[in-house]
C-alpha atoms as a PDB file:
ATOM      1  CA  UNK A   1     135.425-125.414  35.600  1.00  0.00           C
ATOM      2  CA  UNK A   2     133.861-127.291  38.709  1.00  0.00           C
ATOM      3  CA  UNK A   3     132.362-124.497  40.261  1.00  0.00           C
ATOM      4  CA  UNK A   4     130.739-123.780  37.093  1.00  0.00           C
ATOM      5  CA  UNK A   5     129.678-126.822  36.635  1.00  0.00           C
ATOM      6  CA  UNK A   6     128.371-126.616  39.945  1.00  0.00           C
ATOM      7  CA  UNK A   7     127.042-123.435  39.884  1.00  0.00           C
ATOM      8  CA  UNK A   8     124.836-125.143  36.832  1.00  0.00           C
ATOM      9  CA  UNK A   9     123.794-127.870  38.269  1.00  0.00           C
ATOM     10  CA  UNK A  10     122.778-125.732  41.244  1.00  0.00           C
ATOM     11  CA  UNK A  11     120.836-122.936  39.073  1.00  0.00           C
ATOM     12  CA  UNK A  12     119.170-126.120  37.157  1.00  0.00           C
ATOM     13  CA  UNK A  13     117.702-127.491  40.768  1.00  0.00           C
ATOM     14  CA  UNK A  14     116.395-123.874  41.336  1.00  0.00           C
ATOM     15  CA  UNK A  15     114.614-123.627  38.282  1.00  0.00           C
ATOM     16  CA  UNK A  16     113.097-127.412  38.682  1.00  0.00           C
ATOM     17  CA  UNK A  17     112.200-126.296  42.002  1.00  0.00           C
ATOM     18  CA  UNK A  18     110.455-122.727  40.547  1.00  0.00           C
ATOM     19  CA  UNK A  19     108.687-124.753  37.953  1.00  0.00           C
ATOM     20  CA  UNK A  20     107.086-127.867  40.724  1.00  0.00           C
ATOM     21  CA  UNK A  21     106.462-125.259  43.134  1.00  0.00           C
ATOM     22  CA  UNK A  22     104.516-123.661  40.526  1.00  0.00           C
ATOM     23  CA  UNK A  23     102.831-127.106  39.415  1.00  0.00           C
ATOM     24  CA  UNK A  24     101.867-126.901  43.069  1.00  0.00           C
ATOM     25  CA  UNK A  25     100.265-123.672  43.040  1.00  0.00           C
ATOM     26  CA  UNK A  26      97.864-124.793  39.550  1.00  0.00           C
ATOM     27  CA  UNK A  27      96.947-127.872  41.478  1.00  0.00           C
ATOM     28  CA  UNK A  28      95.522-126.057  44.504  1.00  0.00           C
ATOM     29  CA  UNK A  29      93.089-124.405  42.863  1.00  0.00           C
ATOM     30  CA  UNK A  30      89.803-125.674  44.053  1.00  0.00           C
ATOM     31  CA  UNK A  31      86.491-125.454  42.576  1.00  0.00           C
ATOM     32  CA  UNK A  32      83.600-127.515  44.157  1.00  0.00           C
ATOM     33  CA  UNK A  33      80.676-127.621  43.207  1.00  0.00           C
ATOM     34  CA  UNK A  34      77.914-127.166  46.236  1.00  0.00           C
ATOM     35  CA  UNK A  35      74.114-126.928  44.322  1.00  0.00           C
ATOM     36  CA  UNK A  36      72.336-126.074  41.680  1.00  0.00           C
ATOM     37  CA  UNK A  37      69.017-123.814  41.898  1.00  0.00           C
ATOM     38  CA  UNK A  38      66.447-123.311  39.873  1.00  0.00           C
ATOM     39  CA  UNK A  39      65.807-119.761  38.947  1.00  0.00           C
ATOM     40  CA  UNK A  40      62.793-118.053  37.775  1.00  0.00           C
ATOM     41  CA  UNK A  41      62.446-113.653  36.917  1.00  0.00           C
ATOM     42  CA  UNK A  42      59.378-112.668  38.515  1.00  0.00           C
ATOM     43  CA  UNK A  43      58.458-108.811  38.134  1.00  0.00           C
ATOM     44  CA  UNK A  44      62.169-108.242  35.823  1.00  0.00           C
ATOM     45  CA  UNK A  45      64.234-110.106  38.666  1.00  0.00           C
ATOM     46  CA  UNK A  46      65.809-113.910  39.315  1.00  0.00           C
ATOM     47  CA  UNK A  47      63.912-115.739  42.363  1.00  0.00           C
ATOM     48  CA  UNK A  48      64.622-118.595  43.992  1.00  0.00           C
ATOM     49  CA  UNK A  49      63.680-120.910  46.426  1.00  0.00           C
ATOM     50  CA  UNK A  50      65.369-120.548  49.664  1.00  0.00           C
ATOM     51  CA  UNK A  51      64.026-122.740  53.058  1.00  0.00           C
ATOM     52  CA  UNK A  52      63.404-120.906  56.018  1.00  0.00           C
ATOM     53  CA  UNK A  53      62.556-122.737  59.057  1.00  0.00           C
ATOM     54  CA  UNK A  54      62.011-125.782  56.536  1.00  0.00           C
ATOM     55  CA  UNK A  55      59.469-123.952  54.659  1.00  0.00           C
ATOM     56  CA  UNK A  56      60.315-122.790  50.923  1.00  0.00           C
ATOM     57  CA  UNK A  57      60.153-119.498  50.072  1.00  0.00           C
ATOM     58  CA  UNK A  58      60.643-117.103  47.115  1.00  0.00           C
ATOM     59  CA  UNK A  59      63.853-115.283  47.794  1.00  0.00           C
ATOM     60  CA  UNK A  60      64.712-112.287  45.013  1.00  0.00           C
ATOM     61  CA  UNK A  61      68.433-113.120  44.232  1.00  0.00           C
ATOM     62  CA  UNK A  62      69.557-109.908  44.659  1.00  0.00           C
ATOM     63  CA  UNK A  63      73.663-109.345  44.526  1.00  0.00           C
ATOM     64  CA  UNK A  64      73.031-105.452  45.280  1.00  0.00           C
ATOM     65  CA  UNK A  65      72.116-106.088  48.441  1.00  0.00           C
ATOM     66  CA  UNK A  66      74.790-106.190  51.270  1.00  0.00           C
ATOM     67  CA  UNK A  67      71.934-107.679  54.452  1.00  0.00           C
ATOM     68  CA  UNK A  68      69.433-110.142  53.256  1.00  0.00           C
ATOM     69  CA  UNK A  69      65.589-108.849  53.893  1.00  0.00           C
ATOM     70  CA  UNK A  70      62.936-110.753  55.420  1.00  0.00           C
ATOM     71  CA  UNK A  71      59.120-109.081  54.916  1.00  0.00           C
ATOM     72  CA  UNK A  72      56.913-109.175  58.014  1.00  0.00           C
ATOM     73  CA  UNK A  73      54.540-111.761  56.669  1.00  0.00           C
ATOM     74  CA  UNK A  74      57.256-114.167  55.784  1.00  0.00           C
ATOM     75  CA  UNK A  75      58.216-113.839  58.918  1.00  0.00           C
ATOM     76  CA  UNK A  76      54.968-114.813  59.999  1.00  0.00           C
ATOM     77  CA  UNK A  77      54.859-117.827  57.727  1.00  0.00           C
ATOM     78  CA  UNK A  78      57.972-119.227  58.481  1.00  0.00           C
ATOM     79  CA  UNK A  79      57.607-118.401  62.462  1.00  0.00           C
ATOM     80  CA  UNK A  80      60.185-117.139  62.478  1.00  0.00           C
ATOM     81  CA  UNK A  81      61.793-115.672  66.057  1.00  0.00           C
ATOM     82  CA  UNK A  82      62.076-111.728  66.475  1.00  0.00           C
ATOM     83  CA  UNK A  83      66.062-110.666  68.060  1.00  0.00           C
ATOM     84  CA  UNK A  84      65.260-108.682  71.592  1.00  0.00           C
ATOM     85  CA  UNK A  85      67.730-107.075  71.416  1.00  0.00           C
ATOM     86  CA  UNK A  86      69.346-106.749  68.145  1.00  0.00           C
ATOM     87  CA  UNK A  87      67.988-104.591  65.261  1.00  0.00           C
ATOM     88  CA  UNK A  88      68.645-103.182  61.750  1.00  0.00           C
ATOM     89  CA  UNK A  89      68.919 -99.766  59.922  1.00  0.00           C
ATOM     90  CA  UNK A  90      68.854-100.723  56.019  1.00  0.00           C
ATOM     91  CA  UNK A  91      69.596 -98.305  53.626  1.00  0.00           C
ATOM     92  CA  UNK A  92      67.384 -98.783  49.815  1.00  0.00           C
ATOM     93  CA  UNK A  93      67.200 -95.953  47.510  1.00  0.00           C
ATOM     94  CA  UNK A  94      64.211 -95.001  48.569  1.00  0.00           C
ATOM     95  CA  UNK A  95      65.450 -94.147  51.939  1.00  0.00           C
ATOM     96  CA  UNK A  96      65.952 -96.180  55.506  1.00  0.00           C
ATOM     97  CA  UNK A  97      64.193 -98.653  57.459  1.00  0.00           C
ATOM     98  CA  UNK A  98      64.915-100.411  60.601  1.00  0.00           C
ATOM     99  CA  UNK A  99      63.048-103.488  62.141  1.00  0.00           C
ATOM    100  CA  UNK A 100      64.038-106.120  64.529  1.00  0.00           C
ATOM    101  CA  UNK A 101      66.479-108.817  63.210  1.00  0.00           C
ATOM    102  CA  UNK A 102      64.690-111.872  62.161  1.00  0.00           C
ATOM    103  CA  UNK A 103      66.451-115.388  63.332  1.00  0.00           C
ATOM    104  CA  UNK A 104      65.736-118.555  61.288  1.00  0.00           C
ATOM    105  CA  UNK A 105      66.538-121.835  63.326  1.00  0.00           C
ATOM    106  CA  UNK A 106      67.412-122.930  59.878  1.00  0.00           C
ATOM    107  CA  UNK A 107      68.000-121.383  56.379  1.00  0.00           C
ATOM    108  CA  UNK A 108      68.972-123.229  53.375  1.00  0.00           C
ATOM    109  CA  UNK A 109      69.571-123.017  49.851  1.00  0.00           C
ATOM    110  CA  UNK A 110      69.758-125.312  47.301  1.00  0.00           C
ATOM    111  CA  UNK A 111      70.215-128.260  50.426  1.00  0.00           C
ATOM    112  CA  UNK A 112      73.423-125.954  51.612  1.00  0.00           C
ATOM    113  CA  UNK A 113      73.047-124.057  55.218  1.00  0.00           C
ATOM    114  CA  UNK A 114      73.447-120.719  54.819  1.00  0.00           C
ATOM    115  CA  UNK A 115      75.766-118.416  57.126  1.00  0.00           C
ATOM    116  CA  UNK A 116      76.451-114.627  57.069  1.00  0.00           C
ATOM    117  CA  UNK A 117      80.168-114.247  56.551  1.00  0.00           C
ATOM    118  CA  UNK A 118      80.914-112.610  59.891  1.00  0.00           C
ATOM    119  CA  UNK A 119      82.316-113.928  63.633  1.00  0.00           C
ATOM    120  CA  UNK A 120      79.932-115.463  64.648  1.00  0.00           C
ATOM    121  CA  UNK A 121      78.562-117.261  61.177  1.00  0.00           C
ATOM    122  CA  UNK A 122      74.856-116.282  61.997  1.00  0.00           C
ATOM    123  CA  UNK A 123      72.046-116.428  59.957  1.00  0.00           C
ATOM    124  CA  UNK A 124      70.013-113.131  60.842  1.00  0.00           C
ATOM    125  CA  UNK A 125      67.640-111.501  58.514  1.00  0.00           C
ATOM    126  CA  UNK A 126      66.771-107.651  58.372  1.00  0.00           C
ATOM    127  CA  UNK A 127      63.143-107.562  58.486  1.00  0.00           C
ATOM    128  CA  UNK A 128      61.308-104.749  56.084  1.00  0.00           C
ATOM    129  CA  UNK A 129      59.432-104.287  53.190  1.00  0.00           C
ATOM    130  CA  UNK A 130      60.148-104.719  49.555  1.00  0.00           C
ATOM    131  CA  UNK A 131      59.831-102.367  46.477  1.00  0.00           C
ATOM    132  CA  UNK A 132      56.612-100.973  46.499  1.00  0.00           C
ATOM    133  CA  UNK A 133      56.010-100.472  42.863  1.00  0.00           C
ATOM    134  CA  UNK A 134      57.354-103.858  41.606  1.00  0.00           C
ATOM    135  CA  UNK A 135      58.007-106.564  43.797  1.00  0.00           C
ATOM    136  CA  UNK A 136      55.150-105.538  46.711  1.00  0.00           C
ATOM    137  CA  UNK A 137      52.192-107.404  44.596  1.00  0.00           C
ATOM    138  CA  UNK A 138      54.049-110.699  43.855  1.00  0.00           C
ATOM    139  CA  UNK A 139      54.758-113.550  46.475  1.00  0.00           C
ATOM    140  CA  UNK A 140      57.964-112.853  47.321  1.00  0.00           C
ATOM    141  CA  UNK A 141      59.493-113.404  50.895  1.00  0.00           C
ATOM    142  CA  UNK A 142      62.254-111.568  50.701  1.00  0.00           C
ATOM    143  CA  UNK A 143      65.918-110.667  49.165  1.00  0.00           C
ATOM    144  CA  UNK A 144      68.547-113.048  49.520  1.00  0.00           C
ATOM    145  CA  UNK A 145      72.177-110.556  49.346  1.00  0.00           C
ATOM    146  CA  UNK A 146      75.495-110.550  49.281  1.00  0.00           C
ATOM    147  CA  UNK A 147      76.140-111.367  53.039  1.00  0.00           C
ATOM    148  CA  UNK A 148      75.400-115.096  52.236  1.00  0.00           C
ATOM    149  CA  UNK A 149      75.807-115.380  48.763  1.00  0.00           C
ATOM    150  CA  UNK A 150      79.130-113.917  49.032  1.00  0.00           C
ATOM    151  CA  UNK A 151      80.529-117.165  50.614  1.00  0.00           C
ATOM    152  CA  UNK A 152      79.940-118.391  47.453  1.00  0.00           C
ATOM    153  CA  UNK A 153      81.215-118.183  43.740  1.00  0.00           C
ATOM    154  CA  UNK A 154      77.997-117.770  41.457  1.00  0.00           C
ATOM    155  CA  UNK A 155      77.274-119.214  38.711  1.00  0.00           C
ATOM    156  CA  UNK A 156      74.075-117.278  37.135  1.00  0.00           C
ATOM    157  CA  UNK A 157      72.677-118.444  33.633  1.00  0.00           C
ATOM    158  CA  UNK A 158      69.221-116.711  33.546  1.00  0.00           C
ATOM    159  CA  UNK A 159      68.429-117.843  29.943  1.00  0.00           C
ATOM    160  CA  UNK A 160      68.656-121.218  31.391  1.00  0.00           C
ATOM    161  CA  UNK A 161      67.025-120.478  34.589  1.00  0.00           C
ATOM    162  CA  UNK A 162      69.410-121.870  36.617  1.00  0.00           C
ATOM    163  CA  UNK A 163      71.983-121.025  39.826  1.00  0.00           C
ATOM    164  CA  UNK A 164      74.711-122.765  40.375  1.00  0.00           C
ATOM    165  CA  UNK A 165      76.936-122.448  43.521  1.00  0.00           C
ATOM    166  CA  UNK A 166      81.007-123.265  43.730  1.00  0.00           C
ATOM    167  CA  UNK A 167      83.293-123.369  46.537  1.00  0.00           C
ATOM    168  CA  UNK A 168      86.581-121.578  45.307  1.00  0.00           C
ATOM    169  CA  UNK A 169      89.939-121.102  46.877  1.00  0.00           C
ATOM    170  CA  UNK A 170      93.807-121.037  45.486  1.00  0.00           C
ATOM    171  CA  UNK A 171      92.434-120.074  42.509  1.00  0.00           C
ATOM    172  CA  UNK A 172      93.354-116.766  40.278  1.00  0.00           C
ATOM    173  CA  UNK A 173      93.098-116.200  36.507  1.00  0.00           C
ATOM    174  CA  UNK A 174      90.863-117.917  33.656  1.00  0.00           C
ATOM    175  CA  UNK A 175      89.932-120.977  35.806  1.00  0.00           C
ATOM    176  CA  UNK A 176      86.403-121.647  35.264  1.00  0.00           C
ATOM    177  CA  UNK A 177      84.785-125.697  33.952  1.00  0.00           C
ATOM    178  CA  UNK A 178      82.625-124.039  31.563  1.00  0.00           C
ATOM    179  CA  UNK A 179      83.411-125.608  28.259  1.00  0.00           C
ATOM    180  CA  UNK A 180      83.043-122.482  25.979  1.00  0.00           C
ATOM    181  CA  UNK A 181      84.585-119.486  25.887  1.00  0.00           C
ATOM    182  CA  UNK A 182      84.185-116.316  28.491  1.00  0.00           C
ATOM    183  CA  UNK A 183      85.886-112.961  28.824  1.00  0.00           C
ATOM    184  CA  UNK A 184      87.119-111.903  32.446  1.00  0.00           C
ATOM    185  CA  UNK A 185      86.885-108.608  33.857  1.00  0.00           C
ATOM    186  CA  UNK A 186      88.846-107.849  36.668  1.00  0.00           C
ATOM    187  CA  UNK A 187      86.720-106.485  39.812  1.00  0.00           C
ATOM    188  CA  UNK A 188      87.303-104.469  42.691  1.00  0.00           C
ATOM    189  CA  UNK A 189      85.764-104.959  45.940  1.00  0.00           C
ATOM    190  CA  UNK A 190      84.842-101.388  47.707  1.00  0.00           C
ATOM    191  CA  UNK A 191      83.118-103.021  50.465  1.00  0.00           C
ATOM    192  CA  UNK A 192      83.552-106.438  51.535  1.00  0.00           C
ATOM    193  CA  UNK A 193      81.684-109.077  48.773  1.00  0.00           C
ATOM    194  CA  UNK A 194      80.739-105.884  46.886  1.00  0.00           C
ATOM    195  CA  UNK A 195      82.109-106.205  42.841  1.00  0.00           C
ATOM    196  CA  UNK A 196      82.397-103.125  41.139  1.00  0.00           C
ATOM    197  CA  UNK A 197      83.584-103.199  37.576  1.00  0.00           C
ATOM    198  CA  UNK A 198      85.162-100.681  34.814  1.00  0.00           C
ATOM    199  CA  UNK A 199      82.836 -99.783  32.459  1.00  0.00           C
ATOM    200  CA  UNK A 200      82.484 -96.415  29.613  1.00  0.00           C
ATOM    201  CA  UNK A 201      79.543 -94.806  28.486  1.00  0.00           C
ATOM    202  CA  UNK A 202      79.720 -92.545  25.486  1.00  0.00           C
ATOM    203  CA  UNK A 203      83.728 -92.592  26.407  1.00  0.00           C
ATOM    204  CA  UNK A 204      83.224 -91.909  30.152  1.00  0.00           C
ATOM    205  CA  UNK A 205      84.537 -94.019  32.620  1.00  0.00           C
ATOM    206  CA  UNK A 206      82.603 -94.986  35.090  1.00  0.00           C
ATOM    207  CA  UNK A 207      82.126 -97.747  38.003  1.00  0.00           C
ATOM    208  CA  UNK A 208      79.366 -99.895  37.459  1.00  0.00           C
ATOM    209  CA  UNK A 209      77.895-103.296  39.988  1.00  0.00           C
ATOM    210  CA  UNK A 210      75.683-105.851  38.640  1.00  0.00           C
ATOM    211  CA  UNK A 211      72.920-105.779  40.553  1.00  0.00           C
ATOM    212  CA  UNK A 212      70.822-108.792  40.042  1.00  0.00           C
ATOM    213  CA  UNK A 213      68.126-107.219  42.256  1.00  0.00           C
ATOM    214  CA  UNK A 214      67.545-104.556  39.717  1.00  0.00           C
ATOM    215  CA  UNK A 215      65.117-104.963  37.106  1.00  0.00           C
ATOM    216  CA  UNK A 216      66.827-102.021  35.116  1.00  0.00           C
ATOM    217  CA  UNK A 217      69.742-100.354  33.689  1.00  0.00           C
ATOM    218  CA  UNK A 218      70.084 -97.486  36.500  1.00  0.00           C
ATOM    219  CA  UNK A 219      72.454 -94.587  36.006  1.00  0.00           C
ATOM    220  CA  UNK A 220      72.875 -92.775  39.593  1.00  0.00           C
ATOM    221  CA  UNK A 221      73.193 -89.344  41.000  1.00  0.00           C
ATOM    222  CA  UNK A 222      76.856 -90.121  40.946  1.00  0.00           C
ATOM    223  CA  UNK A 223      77.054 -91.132  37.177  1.00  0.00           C
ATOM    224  CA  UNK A 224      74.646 -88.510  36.346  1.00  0.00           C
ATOM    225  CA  UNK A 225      77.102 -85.623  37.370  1.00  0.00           C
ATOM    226  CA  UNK A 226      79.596 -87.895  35.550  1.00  0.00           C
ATOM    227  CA  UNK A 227      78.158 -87.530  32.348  1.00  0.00           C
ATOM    228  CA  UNK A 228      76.853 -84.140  33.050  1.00  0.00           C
ATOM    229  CA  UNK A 229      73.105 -83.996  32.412  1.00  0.00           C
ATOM    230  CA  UNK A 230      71.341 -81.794  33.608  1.00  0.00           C
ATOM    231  CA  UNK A 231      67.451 -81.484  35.420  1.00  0.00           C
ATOM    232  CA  UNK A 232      66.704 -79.706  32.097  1.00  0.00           C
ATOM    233  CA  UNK A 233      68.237 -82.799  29.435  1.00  0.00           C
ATOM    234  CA  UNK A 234      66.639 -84.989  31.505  1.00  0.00           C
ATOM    235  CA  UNK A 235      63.227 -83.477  31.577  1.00  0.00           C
ATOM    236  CA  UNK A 236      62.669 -83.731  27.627  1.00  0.00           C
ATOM    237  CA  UNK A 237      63.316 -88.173  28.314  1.00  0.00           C
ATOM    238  CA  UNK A 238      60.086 -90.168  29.155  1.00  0.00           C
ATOM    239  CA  UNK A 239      59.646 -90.347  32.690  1.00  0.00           C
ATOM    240  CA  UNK A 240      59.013 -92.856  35.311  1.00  0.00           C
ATOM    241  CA  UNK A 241      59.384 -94.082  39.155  1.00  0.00           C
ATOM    242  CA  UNK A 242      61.777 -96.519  40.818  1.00  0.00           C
ATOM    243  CA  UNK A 243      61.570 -97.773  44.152  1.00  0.00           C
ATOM    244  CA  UNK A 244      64.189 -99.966  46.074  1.00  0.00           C
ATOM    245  CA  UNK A 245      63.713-101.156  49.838  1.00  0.00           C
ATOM    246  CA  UNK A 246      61.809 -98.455  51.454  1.00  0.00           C
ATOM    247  CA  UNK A 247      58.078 -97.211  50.698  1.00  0.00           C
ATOM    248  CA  UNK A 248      59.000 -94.067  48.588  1.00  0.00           C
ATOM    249  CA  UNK A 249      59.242 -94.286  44.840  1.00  0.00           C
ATOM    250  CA  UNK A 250      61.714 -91.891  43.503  1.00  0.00           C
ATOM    251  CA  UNK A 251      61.419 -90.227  39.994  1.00  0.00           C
ATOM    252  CA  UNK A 252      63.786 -91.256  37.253  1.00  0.00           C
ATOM    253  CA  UNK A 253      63.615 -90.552  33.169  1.00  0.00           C
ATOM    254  CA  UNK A 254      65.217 -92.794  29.850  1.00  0.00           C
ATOM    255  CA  UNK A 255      68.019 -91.165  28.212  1.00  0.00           C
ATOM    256  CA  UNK A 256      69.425 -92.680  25.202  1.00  0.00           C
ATOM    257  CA  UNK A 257      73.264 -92.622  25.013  1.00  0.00           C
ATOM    258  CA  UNK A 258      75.474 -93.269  22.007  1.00  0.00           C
ATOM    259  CA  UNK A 259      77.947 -96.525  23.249  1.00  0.00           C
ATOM    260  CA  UNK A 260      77.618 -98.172  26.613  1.00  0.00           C
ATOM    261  CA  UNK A 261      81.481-100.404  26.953  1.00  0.00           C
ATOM    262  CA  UNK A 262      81.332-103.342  29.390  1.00  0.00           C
ATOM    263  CA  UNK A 263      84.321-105.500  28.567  1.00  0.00           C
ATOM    264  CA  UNK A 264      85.081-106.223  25.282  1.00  0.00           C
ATOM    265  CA  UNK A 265      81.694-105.846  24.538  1.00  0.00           C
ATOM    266  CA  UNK A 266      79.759-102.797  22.892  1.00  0.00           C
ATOM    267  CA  UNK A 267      76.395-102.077  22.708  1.00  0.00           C
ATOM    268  CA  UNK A 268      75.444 -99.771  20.568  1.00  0.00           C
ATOM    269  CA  UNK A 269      72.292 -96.800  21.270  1.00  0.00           C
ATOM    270  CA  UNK A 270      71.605 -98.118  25.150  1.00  0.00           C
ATOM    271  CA  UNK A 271      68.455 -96.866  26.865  1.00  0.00           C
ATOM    272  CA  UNK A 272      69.534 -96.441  30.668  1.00  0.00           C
ATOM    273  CA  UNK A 273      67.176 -95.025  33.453  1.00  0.00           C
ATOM    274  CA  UNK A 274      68.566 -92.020  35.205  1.00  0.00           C
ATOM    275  CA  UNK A 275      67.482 -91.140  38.629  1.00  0.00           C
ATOM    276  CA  UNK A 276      69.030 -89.257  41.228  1.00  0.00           C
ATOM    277  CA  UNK A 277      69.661 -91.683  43.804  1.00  0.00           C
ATOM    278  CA  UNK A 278      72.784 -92.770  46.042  1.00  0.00           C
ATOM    279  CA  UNK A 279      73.825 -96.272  46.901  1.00  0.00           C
ATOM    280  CA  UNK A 280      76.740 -97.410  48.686  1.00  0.00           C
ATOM    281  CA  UNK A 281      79.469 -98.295  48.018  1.00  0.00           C
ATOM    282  CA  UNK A 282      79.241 -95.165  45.798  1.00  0.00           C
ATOM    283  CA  UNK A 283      78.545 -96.328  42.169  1.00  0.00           C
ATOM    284  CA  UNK A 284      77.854 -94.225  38.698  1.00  0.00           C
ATOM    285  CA  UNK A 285      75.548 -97.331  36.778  1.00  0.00           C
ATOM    286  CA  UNK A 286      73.510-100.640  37.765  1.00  0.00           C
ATOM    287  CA  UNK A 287      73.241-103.039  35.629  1.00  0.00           C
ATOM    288  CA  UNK A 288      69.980-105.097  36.352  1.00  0.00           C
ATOM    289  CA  UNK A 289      68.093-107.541  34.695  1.00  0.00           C
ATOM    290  CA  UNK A 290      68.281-105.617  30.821  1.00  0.00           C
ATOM    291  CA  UNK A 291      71.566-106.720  30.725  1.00  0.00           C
ATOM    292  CA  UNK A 292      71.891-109.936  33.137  1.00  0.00           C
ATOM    293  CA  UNK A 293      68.659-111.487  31.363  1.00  0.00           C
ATOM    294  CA  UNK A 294      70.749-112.248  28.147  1.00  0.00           C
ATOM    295  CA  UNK A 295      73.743-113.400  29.859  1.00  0.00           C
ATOM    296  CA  UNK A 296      75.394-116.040  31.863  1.00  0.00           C
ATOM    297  CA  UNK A 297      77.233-114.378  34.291  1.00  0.00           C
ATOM    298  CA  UNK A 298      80.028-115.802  37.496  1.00  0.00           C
ATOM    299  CA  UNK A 299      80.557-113.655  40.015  1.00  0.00           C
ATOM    300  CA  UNK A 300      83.725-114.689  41.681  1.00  0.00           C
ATOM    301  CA  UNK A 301      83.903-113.102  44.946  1.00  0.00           C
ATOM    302  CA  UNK A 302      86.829-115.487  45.466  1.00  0.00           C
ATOM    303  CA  UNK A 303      89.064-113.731  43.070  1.00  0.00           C
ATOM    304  CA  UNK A 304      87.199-110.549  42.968  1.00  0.00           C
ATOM    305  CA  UNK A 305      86.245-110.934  38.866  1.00  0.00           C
ATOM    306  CA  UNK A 306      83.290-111.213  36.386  1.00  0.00           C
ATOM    307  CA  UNK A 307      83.047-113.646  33.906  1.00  0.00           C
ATOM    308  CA  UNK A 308      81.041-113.281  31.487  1.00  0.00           C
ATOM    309  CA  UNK A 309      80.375-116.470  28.688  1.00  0.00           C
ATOM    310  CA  UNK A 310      80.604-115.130  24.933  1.00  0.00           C
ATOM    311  CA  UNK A 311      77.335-115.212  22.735  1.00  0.00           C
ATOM    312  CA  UNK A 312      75.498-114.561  25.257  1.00  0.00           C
END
């Protein structure tokens, strides 16, 4: 009778000890808020101000990109200092470019430095030019990607034109202050602060990235052979170009599809471009600004998930 009793009393500490240790763990999730940014869409895409050698420029906010893009004249307005010795080879979907590495003495955003998430916390810029057949005749500086922002969680309400930008850690689960409700979508992360996400269209599965950076729905060579169409189908949709960082346009065409399944949500008859392009990490849709424009949208690259906030 005393060792049960002990053997209680002992199993009752364990579980108190289970239950404040996980107390503990709900406590230590941390989310701090760093800055909020105003964003405006110029040419289909969010834009914000980022200062560069304490001058203020228009950045796209692009989380498609994994190296953030200077254009030569920026870097002449912001004189800013060419590496020697290091350089770049970016890859768009309109093919390669590779320029001497910019380096700001400073680069800011929203009043928080900015550092790439690498050894030695730099804050280099690949220098080259921007979409020809959108961006190229608007004042815009450059693309601000994933090797910055992903030190971040962000916050992205384009309807309200604004950025906000957390500091996350010990966090997991539904955990976010906004006051209404959101679904989650668990992410996977290919490459590092790269989130790829589940998604079916007309019942296929396929992996899909928000791209902020991308005016457009984009289905690509990968998700093409996915859903199996064909030069031929393709040729009876309206036509078009689309250019990404490079100064070759490629040709694409609008195919309607029955269902498109992000989520919980459906949305019914989608129009998605189709070109035959390949990005890395290897991806079968885009979703750009047709979808983000409507939508406030955290991208948690803390937790690796996408929350999305309903009635959108």
């Amino acid at each position: 009778m005393h060792w049960l009793r002990r053997r209680s009393i002992f199993l009752a500490g364990a579980l108190a000890a289970v239950l404040a240790s996980g107390e503990r763990v709900k406590a230590a999730c941390v989310i701090a808020h760093q800055a909020d940014v105003p964003v405006q869409i110029v040419a289909g895409v969010p834009v914000v101000g980022v200062e560069v050698n304490g001058v203020t420029l228009p950045f796209v906010l692009d989380t498609g990109a994994q190296r953030s893009l200077v254009t030569v004249a920026a870097v002449g307005r912001a004189a800013l200092r060419l590496d020697d010795w290091a350089s770049t080879t970016i890859k768009g979907i309109s093919g390669y470019e590779r320029h001497r590495n910019a380096d700001p003495a400073s680069l800011m955003l929203g009043g928080i430095a900015l550092r790439r998430r690498t050894v030695a916390g730099d804050s280099t810029l690949t220098v080259g030019p921007l979409p020809q057949s959108a961006l190229a005749n608007h004042d815009i500086a450059g693309l601000l990607g994933v090797d910055f922002l992903g030190g971040f969680d962000l916050d992205l309400d384009i309807p309200h034109g604004l950025l906000s930008l957390y500091r996350v850690s010990g966090c997991a689960g539904r955990f976010l202050p906004w006051p209404s409700g959101y679904e989650a979508i668990a992410a996977s992360a290919p490459i590092r602060d790269v989130l790829t996400i589940p998604v079916g269209l007309d019942g296929v599965p396929l992996r899909a990235e928000i791209d902020s950076g991308s005016a457009i729905w984009l289905l690509t060579a990968s998700g093409i052979s996915r859903m199996g169409l064909s030069a031929e189908v393709l040729a009876h949709d309206p036509g078009g170009s689309v250019s990404g960082v490079g100064r070759f346009a490629v040709a694409m065409h609008r195919h309607r599809f029955g269902t498109l399944r992000i989520g919980a949500e459906r949305i019914a008859t989608p129009v998605v471009w189709a070109a035959p392009v390949h990005v890395l990490p290897v991806v079968d849709l885009l979703l750009g600004g047709d979808w983000l424009r409507q939508r406030r949208v955290w991208f948690s690259y803390a937790t690796s998930q996408i929350f999305v906030a309903m009635g959108g």
